[in-house]
Protein backbone atom coordinates (compact mmCIF):
# COMPACT_ATOMS: atom_id res chain seq x y z
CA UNK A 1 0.00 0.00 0.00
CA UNK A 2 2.64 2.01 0.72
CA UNK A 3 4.63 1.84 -2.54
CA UNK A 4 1.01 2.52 -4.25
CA UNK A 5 0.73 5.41 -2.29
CA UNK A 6 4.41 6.73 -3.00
CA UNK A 7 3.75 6.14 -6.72
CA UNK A 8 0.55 8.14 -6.79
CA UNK A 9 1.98 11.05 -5.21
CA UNK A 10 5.15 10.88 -7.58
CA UNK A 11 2.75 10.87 -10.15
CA UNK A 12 0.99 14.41 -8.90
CA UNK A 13 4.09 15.76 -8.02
CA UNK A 14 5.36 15.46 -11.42
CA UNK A 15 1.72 16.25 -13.03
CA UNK A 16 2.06 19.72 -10.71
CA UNK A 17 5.10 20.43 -11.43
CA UNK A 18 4.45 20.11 -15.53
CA UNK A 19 1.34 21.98 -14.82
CA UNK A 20 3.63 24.88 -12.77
CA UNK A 21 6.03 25.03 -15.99
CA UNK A 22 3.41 25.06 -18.40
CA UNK A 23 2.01 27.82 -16.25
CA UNK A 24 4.95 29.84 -16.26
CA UNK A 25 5.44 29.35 -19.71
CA UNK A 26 2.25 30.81 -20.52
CA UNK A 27 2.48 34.03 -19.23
CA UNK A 28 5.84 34.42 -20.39
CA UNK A 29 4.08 33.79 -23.76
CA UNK A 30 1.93 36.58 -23.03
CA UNK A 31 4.07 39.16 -21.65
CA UNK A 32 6.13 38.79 -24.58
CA UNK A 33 3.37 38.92 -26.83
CA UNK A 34 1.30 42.09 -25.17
CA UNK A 35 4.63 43.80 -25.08
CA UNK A 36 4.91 43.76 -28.81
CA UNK A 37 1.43 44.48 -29.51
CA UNK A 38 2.04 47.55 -27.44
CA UNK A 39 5.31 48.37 -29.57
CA UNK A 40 3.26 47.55 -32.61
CA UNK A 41 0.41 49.71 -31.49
CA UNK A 42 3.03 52.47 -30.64
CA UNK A 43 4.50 52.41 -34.01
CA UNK A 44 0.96 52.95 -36.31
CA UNK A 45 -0.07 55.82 -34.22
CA UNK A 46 3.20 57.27 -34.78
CA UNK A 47 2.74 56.88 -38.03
CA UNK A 48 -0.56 57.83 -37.99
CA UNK A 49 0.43 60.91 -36.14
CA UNK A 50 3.55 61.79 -38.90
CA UNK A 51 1.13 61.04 -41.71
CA UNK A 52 -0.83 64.44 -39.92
CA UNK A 53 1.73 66.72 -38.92
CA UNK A 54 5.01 67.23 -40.07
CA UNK A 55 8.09 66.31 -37.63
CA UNK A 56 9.52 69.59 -38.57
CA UNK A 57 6.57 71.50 -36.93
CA UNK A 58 7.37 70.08 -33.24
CA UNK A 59 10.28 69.01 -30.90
CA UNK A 60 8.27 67.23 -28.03
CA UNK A 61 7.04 63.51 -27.42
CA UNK A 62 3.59 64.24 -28.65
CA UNK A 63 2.92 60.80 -28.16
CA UNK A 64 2.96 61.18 -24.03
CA UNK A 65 1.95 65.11 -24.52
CA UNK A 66 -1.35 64.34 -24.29
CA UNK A 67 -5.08 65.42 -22.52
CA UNK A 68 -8.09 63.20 -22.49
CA UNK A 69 -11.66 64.95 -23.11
CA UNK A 70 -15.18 63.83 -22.49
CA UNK A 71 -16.94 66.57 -24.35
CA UNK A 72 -15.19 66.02 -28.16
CA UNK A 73 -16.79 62.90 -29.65
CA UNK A 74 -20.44 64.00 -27.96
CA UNK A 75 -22.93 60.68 -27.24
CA UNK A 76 -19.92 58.68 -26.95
CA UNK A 77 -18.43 57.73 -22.69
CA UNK A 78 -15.21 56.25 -24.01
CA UNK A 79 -13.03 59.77 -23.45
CA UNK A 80 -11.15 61.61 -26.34
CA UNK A 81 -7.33 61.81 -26.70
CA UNK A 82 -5.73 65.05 -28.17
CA UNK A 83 -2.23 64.94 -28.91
CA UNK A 84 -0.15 68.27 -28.58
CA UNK A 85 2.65 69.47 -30.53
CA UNK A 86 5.01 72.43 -28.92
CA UNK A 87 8.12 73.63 -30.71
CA UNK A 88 10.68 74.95 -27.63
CA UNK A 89 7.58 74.39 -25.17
CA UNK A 90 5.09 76.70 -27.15
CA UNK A 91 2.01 74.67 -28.73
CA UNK A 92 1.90 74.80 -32.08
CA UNK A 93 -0.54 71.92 -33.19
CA UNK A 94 -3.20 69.51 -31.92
CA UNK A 95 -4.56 66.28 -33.09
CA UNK A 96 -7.76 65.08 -32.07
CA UNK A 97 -9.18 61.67 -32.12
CA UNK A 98 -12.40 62.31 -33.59
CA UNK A 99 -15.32 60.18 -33.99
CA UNK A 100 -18.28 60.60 -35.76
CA UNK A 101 -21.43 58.19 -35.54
CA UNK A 102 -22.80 58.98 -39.15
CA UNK A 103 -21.41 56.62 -41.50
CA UNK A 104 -22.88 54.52 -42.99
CA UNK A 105 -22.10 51.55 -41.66
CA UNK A 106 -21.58 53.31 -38.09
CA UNK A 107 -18.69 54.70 -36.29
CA UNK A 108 -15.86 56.50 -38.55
CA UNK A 109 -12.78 57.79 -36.57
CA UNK A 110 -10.30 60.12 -37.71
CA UNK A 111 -7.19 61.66 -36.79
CA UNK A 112 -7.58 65.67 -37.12
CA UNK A 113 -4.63 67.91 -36.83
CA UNK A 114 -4.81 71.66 -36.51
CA UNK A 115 -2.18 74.31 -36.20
CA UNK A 116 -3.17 76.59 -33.56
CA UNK A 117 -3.93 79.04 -36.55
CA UNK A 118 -6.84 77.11 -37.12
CA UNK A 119 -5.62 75.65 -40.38
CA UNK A 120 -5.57 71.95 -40.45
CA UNK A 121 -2.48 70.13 -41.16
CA UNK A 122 -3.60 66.88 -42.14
CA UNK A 123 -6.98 64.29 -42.01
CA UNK A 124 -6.43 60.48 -42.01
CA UNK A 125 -9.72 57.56 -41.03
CA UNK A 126 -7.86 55.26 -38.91
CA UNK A 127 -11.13 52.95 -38.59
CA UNK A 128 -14.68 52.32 -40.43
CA UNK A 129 -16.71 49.90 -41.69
CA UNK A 130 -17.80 51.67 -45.04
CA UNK A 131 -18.20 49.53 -47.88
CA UNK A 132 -15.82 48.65 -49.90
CA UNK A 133 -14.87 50.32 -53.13
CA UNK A 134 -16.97 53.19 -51.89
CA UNK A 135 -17.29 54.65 -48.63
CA UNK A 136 -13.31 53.27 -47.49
CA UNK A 137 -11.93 55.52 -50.11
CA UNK A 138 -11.46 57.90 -47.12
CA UNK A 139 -8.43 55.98 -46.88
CA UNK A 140 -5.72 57.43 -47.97
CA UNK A 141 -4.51 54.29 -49.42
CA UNK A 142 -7.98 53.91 -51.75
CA UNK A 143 -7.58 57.72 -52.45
CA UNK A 144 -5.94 60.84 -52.49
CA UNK A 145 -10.03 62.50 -51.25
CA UNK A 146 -8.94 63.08 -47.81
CA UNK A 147 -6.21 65.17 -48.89
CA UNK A 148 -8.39 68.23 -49.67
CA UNK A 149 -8.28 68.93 -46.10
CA UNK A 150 -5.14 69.65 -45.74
CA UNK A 151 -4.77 73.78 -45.27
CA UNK A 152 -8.49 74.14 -44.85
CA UNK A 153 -9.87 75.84 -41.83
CA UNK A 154 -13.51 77.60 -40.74
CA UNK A 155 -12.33 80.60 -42.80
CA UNK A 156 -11.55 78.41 -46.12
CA UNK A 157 -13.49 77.55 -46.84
CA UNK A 158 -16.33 79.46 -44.90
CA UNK A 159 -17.98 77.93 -42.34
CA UNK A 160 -21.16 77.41 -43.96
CA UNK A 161 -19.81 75.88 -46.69
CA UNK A 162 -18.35 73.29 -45.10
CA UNK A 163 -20.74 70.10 -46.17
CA UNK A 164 -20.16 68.33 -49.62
CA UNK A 165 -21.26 69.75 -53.22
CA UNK A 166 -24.56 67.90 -53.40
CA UNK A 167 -25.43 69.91 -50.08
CA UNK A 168 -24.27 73.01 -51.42
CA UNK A 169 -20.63 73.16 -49.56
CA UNK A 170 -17.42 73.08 -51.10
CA UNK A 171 -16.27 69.64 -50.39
CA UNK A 172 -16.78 66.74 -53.30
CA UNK A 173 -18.73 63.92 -52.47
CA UNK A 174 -17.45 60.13 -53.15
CA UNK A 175 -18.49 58.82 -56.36
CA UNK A 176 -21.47 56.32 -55.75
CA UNK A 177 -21.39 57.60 -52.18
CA UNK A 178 -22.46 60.59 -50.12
CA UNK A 179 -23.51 59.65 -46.29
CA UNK A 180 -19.79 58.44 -45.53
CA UNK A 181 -18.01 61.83 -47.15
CA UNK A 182 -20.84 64.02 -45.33
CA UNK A 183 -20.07 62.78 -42.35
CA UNK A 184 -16.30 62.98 -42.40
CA UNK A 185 -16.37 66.51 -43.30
CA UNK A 186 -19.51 67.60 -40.55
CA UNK A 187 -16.91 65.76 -38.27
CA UNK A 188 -13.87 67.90 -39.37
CA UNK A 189 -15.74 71.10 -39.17
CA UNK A 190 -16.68 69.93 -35.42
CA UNK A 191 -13.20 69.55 -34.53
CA UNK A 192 -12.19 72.75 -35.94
CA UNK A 193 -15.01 74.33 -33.87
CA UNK A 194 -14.17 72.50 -30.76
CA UNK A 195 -10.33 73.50 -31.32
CA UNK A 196 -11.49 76.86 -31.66
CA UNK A 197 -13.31 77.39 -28.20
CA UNK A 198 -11.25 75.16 -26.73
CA UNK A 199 -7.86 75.59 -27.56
CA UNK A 200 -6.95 77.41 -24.52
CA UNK A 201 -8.10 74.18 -22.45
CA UNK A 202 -6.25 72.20 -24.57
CA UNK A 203 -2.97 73.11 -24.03
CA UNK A 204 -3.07 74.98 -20.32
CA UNK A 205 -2.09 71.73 -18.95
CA UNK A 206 1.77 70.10 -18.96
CA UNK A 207 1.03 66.84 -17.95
CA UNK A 208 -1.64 63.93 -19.62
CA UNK A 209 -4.65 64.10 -17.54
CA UNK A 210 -8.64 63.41 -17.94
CA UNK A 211 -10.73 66.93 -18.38
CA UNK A 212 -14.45 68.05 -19.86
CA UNK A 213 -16.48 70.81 -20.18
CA UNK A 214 -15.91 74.01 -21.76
């Protein structure tokens, strides 16, 4: 009985310790793994961010220089992240992660970046679900639409006409497609807006921290 006894708890010592290692092999596995998804994550919002505003314009880490708002992306509780650019620690750009229910297919968001002249230095959709070979040629990689953004502001054009042609505005529509372009550029002009009354907000802070209202 005794050897029986000895063998079965052999048995579960072995068992737990093959159970410990596989254990500890796992997360190791993981760490590994959610540190490069991390990296990776770090690396297409940088170039994301480039892709928006030119390195030469800024000297900080505008990838830690940031402020989270509630009141940007209105209707939605998930918090907005604005980047800031400063040049010799005076701001000289923002981009806002913008998001705009009115797709349609749902959610579009978009990276927005604005000088603090108002003009905006570059659009890009970072995610969608517009259909294909229509509504995703907001992607800069389907077309070149979402460059005509780039140098716009609320003063050109004017503020009213910024909506697509078949609404009367300046902007062209996609061919085969209008609800997808109409909402990318009501979103834009939002941002500008909300840069505009808000830009003071934006950048009166130095370190990345949670804020809302007006």
């Amino acid at each position: 009985m005794n050897a029986i006894i000895k063998k079965t708890l052999s048995a579960a010592a072995i068992l737990g310790g093959f159970s410990l290692l596989g254990l500890g092999l796992t997360s190791l596995t993981f760490h590994k793994t959610e540190a490069k998804i991390q990296e990776n994550e770090r690396q297409a919002l940088l170039t994301n961010l480039k892709a928006v505003i030119p390195e030469s314009l800024y000297d900080n880490d505008i990838v830690n220089d940031t402020i989270e708002v509630s009141d940007l992306n209105q209707g939605l509780s998930k918090p907005a992240i604005i980047y800031r650019a400063r040049q010799k620690g005076t701001p000289v750009a923002a981009v806002m992660t913008v998001v705009t229910p009115n797709g349609y297919s749902g959610n579009i968001s978009l990276l927005v970046a604005v000088k603090t002249d108002g003009a905006l230095t570059g659009v890009r959709a970072i995610s969608h679900r517009e259909t294909p070979g229509l509504g995703d040629k907001i992607e800069i990689e389907r077309s070149d639409w979402i460059l005509a953004f780039d140098g716009k502001s609320l003063a050109m054009p004017k503020a009213q006409e910024w909506a697509v042609k078949r609404d009367g505005g300046h902007f062209d529509q996609l061919t085969g497609a209008t609800i997808t372009p109409r909402a990318v550029v009501g979103a834009i002009k939002n941002a500008l807006l909300y840069f505009k009354h808000n830009q003071v907000r934006i950048f009166s802070t130095t370190e990345s921290t949670p804020e809302g209202g007006n």
